[in-house]
Protein backbone atom coordinates (compact mmCIF):
# COMPACT_ATOMS: atom_id res chain seq x y z
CA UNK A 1 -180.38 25.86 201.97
CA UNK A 2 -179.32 23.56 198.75
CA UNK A 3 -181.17 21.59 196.94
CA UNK A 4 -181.15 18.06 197.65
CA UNK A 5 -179.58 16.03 194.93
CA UNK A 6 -182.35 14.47 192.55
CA UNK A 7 -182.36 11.41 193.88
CA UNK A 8 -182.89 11.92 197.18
CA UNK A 9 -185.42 13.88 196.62
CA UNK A 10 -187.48 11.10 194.04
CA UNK A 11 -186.38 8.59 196.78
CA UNK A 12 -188.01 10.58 199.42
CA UNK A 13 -190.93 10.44 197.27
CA UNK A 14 -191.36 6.91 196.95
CA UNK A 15 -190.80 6.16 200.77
CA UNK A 16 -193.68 8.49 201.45
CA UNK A 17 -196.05 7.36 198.84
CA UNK A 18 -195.44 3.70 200.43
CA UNK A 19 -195.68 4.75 203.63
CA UNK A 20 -199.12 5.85 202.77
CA UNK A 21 -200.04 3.31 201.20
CA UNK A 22 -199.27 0.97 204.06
CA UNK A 23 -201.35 3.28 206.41
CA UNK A 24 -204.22 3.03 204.06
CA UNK A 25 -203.52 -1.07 204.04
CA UNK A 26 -203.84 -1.31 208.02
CA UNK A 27 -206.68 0.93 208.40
CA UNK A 28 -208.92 1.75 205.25
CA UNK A 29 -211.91 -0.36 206.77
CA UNK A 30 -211.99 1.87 209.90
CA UNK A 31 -211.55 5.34 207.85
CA UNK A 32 -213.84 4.55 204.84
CA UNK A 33 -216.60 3.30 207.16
CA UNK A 34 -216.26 6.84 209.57
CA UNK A 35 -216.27 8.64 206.85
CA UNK A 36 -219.31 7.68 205.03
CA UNK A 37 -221.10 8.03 208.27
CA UNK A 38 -219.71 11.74 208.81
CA UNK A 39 -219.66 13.42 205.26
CA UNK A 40 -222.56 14.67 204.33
CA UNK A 41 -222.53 17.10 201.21
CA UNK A 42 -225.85 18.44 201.52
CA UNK A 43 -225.49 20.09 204.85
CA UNK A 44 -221.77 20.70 203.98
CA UNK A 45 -223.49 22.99 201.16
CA UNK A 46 -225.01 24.64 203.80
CA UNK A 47 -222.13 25.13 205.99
CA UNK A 48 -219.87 26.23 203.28
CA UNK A 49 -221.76 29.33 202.73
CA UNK A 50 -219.58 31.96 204.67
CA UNK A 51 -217.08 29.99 202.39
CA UNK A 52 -218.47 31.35 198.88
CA UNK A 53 -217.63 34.71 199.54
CA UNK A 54 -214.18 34.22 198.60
CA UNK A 55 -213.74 30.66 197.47
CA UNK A 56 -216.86 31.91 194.84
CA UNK A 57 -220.12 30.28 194.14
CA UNK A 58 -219.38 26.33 194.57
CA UNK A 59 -215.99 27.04 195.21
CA UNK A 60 -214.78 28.52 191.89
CA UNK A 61 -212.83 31.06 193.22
CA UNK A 62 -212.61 34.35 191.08
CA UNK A 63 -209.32 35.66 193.01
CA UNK A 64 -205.84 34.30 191.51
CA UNK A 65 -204.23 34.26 195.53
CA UNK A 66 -207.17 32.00 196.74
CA UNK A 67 -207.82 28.90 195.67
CA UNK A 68 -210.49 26.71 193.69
CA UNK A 69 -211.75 24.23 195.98
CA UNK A 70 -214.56 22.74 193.17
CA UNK A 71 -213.71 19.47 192.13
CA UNK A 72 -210.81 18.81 195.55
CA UNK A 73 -210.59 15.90 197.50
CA UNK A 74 -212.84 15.88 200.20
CA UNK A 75 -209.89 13.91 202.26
CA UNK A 76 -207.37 17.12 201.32
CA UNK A 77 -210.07 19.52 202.37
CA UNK A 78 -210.64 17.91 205.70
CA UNK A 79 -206.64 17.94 206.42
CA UNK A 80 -206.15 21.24 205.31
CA UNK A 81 -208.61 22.23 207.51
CA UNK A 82 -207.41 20.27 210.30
CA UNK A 83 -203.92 21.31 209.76
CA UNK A 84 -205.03 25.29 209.94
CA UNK A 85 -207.19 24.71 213.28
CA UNK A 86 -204.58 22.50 214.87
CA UNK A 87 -201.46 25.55 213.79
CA UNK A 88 -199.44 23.21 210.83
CA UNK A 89 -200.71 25.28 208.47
CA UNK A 90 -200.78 29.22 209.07
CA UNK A 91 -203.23 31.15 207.00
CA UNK A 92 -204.12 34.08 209.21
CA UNK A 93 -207.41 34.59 207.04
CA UNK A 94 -208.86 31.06 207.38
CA UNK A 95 -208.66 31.34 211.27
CA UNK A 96 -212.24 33.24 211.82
CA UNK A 97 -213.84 30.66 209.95
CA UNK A 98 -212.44 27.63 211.31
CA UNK A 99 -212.07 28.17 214.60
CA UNK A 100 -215.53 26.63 215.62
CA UNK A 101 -215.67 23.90 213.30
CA UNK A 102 -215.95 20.28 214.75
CA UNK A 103 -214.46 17.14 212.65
CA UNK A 104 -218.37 16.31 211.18
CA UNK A 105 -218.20 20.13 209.90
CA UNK A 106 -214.70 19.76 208.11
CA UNK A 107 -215.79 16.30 206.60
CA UNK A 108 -219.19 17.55 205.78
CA UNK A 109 -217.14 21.15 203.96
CA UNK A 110 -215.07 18.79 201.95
CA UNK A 111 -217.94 16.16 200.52
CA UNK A 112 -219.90 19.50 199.52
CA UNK A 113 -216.68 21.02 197.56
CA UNK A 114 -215.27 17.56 196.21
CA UNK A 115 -218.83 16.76 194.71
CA UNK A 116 -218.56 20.76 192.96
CA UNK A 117 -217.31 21.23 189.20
CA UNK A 118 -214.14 23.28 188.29
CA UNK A 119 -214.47 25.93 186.28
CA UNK A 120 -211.96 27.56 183.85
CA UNK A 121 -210.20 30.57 185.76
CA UNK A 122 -209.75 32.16 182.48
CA UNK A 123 -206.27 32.76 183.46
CA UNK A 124 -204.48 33.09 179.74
CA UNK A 125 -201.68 30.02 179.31
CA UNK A 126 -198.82 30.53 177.91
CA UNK A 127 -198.27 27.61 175.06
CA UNK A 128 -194.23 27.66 175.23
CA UNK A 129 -194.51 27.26 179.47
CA UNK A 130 -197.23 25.38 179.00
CA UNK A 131 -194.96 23.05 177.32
CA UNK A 132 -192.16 23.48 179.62
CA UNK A 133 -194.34 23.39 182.49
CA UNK A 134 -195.13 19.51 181.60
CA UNK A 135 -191.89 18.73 181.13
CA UNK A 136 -190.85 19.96 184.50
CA UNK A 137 -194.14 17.84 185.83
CA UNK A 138 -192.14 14.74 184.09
CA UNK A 139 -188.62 15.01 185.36
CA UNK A 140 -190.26 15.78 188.95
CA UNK A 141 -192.63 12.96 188.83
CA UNK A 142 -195.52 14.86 189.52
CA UNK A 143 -198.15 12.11 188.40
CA UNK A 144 -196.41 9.76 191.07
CA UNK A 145 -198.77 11.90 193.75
CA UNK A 146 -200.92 13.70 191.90
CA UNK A 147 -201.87 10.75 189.34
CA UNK A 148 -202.58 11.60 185.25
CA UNK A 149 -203.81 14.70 184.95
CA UNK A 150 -203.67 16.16 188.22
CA UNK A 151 -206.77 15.32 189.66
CA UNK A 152 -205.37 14.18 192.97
CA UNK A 153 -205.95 11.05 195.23
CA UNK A 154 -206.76 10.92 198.71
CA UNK A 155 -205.00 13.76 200.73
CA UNK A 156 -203.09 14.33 197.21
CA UNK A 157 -205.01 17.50 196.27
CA UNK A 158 -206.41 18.36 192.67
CA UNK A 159 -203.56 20.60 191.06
CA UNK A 160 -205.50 20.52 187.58
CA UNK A 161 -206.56 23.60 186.56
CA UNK A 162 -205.49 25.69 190.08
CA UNK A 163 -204.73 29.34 189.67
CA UNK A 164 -201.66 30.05 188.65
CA UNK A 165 -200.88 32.66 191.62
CA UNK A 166 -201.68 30.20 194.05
CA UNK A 167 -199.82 27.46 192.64
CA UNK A 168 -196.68 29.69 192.23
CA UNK A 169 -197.21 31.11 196.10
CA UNK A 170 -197.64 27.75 197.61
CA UNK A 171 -194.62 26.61 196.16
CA UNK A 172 -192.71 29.42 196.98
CA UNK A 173 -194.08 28.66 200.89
CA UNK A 174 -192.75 25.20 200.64
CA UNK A 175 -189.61 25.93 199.48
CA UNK A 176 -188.80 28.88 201.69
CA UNK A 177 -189.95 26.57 205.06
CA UNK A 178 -193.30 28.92 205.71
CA UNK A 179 -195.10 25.99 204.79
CA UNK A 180 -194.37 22.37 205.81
CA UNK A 181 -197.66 20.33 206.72
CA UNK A 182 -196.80 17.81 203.74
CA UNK A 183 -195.08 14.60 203.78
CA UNK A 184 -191.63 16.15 203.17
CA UNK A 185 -192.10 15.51 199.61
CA UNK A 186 -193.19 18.99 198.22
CA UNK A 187 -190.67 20.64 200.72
CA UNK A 188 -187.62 18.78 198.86
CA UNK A 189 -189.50 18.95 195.43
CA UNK A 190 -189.87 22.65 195.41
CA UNK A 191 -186.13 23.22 196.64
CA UNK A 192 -184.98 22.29 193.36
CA UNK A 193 -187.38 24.58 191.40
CA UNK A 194 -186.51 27.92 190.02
CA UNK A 195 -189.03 30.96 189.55
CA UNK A 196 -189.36 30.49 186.36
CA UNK A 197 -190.01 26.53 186.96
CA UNK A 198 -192.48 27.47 188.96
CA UNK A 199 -194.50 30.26 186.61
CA UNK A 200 -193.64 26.84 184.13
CA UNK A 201 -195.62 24.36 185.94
CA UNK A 202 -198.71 26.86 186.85
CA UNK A 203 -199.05 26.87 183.62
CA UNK A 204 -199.48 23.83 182.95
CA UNK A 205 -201.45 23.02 185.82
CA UNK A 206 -204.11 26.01 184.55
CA UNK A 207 -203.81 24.32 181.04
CA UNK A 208 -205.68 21.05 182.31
CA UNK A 209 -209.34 20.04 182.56
């Protein structure tokens, strides 16, 4: 398939990130006020222990292909999760361990890991893709979603400091259609990126705090 011309893409972009922001208009009272009630971090700590075991203790994960979940959005976490139980998102491995959970246990699994602190990955940057990586993060308007720095908003996930593997892998998925549980916008991002724009923007994403 061909990339979509620039500005379809960006335009796509901004229809999305005002749709969303009209959905949050209508109904943040009603969300905010269920969620409070249902996330609970401390027994989310408890129910995210068959978690550790390969997202690592708190959810620093020590393996490049899976990812840190320490410092994410609790809202991201929950949709993931949702997405993967509900069959928008296919990751054959998740399956045992979602299976049984209820909505309470997915809000309660991402209040425990969005309250967590990232660690470094120790994954060594390079400084000239480092560079280009941010540049790349510019002329796709990154920070339009993911705000400064990466850290995410909402059901915007964290990016900041992600392993590189899984960064390069999930963009790979959204380019190649195996995975499309986003707005459209990472689908027709990722379509214009090359391999070595991706290894570029990894990173940079593993370059920040």
């Amino acid at each position: 398939m061909s990339a979509l011309p620039r500005r379809d893409w960006r335009a796509r972009a901004v229809r999305a990130m005002r749709r969303g922001r009209r959905g949050l208009g209508l109904c943040a009272v009603v969300l905010l006020s269920a969620a409070a009630a249902a996330q609970d971090a401390d027994v989310g700590r408890t129910k995210a222990t068959p978690c550790l075991a390969c997202h690592g203790p708190e959810g620093n994960s020590p393996t490049p292909l899976i990812p840190v979940l320490a410092g994410q959005t609790a809202r991201y976490i929950y949709l993931e999760l949702r997405d993967m139980k509900e069959g928008r998102r296919d990751v054959a491995a998740m399956m045992p361990f979602i299976q049984g959970l209820s909505k309470d246990d997915m809000l309660d699994l991402g209040a425990f890991f969005a309250g967590q602190t990232p660690h470094d990955t120790g994954f060594k940057t390079d400084p000239a893709k480092v560079t280009r990586g941010q540049a790349k993060a510019v002329e796709t308007l990154c920070t339009m979603c993911h705000l400064g720095g990466m850290k995410g908003q909402n059901e915007v996930p964290r990016v900041a400091g992600q392993h590189h593997d899984y960064v390069v892998k999930q963009l790979q998925d959204f380019r190649a259609g195996r995975r499309t549980n986003d707005a459209g916008t990472m689908s027709s991002v990722s379509k214009t990126l090359s391999e070595d724009d991706m290894d570029a923007l990894a990173n940079y994403l593993e370059s920040l705090d």
